[in-house]
C-alpha atoms as a PDB file:
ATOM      1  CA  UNK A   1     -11.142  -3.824   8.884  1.00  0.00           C
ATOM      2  CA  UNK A   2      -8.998  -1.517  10.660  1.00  0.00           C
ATOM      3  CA  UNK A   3     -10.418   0.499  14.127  1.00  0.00           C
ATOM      4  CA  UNK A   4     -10.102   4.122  14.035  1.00  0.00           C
ATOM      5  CA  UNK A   5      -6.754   4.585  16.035  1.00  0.00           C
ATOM      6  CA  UNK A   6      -4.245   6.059  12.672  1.00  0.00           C
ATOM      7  CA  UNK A   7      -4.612   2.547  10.706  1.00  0.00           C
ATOM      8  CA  UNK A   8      -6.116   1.164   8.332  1.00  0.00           C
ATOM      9  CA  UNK A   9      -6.292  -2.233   5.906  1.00  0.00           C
ATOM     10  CA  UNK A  10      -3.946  -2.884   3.295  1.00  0.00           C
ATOM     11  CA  UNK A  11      -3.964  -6.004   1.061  1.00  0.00           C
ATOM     12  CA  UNK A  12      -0.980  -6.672  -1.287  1.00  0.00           C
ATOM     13  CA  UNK A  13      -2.004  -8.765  -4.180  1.00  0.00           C
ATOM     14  CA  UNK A  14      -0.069 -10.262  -7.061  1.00  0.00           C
ATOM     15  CA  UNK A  15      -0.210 -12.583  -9.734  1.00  0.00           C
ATOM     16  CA  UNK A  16       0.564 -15.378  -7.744  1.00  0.00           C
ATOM     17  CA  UNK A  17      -1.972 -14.226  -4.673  1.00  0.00           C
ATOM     18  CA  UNK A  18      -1.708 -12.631  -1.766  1.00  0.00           C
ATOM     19  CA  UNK A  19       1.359 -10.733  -0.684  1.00  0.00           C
ATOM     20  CA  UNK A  20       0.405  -8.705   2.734  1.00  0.00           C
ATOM     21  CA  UNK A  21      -2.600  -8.372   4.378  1.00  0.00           C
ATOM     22  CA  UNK A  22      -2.645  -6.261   7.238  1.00  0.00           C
ATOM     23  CA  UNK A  23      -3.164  -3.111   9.119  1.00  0.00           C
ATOM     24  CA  UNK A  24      -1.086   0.116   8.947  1.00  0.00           C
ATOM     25  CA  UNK A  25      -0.198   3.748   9.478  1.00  0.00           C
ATOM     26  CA  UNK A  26       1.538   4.577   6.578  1.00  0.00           C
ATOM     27  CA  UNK A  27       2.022   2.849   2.926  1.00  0.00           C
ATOM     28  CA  UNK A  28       4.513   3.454   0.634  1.00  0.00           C
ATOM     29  CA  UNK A  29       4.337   2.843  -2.664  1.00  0.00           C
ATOM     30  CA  UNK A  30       6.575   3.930  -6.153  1.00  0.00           C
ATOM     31  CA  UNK A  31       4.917   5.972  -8.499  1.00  0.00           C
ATOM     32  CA  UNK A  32       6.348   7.851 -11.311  1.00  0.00           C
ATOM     33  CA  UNK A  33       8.344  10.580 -10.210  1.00  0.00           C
ATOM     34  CA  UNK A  34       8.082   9.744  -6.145  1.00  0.00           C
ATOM     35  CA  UNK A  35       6.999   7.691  -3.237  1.00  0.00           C
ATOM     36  CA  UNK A  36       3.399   8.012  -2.419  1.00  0.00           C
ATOM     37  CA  UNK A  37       2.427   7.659   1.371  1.00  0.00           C
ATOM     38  CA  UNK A  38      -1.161   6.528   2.124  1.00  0.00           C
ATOM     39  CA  UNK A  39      -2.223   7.216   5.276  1.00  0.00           C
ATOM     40  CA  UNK A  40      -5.854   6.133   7.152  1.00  0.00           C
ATOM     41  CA  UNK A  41      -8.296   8.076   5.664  1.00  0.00           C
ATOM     42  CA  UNK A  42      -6.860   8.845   2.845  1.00  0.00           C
ATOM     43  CA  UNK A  43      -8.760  10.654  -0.192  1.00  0.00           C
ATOM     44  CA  UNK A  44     -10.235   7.923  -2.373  1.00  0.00           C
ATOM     45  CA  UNK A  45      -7.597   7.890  -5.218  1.00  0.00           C
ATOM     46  CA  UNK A  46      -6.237   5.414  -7.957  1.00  0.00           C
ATOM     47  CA  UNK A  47      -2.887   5.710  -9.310  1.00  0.00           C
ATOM     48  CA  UNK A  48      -0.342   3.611 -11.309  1.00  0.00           C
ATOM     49  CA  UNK A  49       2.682   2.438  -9.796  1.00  0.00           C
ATOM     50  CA  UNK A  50       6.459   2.848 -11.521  1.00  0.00           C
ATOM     51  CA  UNK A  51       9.418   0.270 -10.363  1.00  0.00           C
ATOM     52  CA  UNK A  52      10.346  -0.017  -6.767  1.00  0.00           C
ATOM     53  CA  UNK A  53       9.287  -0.885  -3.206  1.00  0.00           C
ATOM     54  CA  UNK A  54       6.557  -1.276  -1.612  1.00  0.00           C
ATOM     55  CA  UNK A  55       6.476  -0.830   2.060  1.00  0.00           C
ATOM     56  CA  UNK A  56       4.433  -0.447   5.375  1.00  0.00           C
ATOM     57  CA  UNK A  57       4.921   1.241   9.184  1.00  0.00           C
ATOM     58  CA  UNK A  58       3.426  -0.280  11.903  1.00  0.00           C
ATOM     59  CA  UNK A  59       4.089   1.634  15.230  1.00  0.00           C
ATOM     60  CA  UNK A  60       7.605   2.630  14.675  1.00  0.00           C
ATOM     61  CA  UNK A  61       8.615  -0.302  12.028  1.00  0.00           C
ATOM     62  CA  UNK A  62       8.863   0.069   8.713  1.00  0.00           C
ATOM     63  CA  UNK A  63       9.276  -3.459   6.728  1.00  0.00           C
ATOM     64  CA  UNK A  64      10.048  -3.329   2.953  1.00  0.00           C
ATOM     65  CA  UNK A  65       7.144  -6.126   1.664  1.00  0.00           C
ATOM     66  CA  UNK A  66       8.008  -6.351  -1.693  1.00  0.00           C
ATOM     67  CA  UNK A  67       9.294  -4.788  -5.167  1.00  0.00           C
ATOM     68  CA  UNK A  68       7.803  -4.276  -8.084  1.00  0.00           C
ATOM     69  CA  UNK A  69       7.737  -3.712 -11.525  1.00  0.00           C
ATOM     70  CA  UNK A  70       4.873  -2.088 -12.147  1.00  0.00           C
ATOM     71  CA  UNK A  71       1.049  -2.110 -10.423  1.00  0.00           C
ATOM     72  CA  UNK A  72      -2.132  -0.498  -9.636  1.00  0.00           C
ATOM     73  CA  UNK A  73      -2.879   1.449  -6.259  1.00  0.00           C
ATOM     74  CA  UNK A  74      -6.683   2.037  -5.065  1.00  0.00           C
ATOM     75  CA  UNK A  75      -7.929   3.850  -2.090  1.00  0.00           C
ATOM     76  CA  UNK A  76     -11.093   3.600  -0.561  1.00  0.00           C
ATOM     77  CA  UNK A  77     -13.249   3.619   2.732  1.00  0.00           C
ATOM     78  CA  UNK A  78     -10.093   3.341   5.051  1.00  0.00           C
ATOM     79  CA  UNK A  79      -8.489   0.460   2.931  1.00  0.00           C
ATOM     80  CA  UNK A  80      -5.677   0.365   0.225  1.00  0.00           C
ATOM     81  CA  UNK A  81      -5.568  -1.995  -2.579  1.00  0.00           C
ATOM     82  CA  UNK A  82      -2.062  -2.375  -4.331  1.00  0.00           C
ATOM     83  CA  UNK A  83      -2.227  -5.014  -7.410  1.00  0.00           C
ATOM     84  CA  UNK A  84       1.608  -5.774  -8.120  1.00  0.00           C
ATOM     85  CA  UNK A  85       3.425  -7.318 -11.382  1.00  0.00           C
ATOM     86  CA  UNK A  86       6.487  -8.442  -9.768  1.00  0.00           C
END
């Protein structure tokens, strides 16, 4: 789990298994009408994701992990969730 210093866990999971696991600041995900950015602590929250990226800062790096067609995005107890249909 990730240490209180501005990250926090996220695990990337698909149909086929895992595709991230790892600590962040920031994760962005598509949803219907925008990005959403997730940052640690975040308000718990589900949403459904629309077509597009999916992405994640560390420090000053931003690396595009994936894109999707559609998925599921849950937020809890300083950790983020993202099921993907690719």
């Amino acid at each position: 789990m990730a240490k209180d210093n501005g990250t926090f866990t996220v695990s990337i999971l698909s149909e086929v298994g895992v595709v991230y696991y790892g600590d962040c600041n920031v994760l962005f995900v598509p949803a219907a009408h925008d990005t959403i950015a997730v940052l640690a602590h975040h308000t718990p929250m589900i949403a459904m994701l629309s077509s597009g990226t999916v992405s994640v800062k560390t420090g000053r790096d931003t690396q595009t992990i994936t894109t999707v067609k559609s998925g599921l995005l849950c937020v809890g107890d300083n950790e983020a969730t993202v099921l993907v249909n690719l």
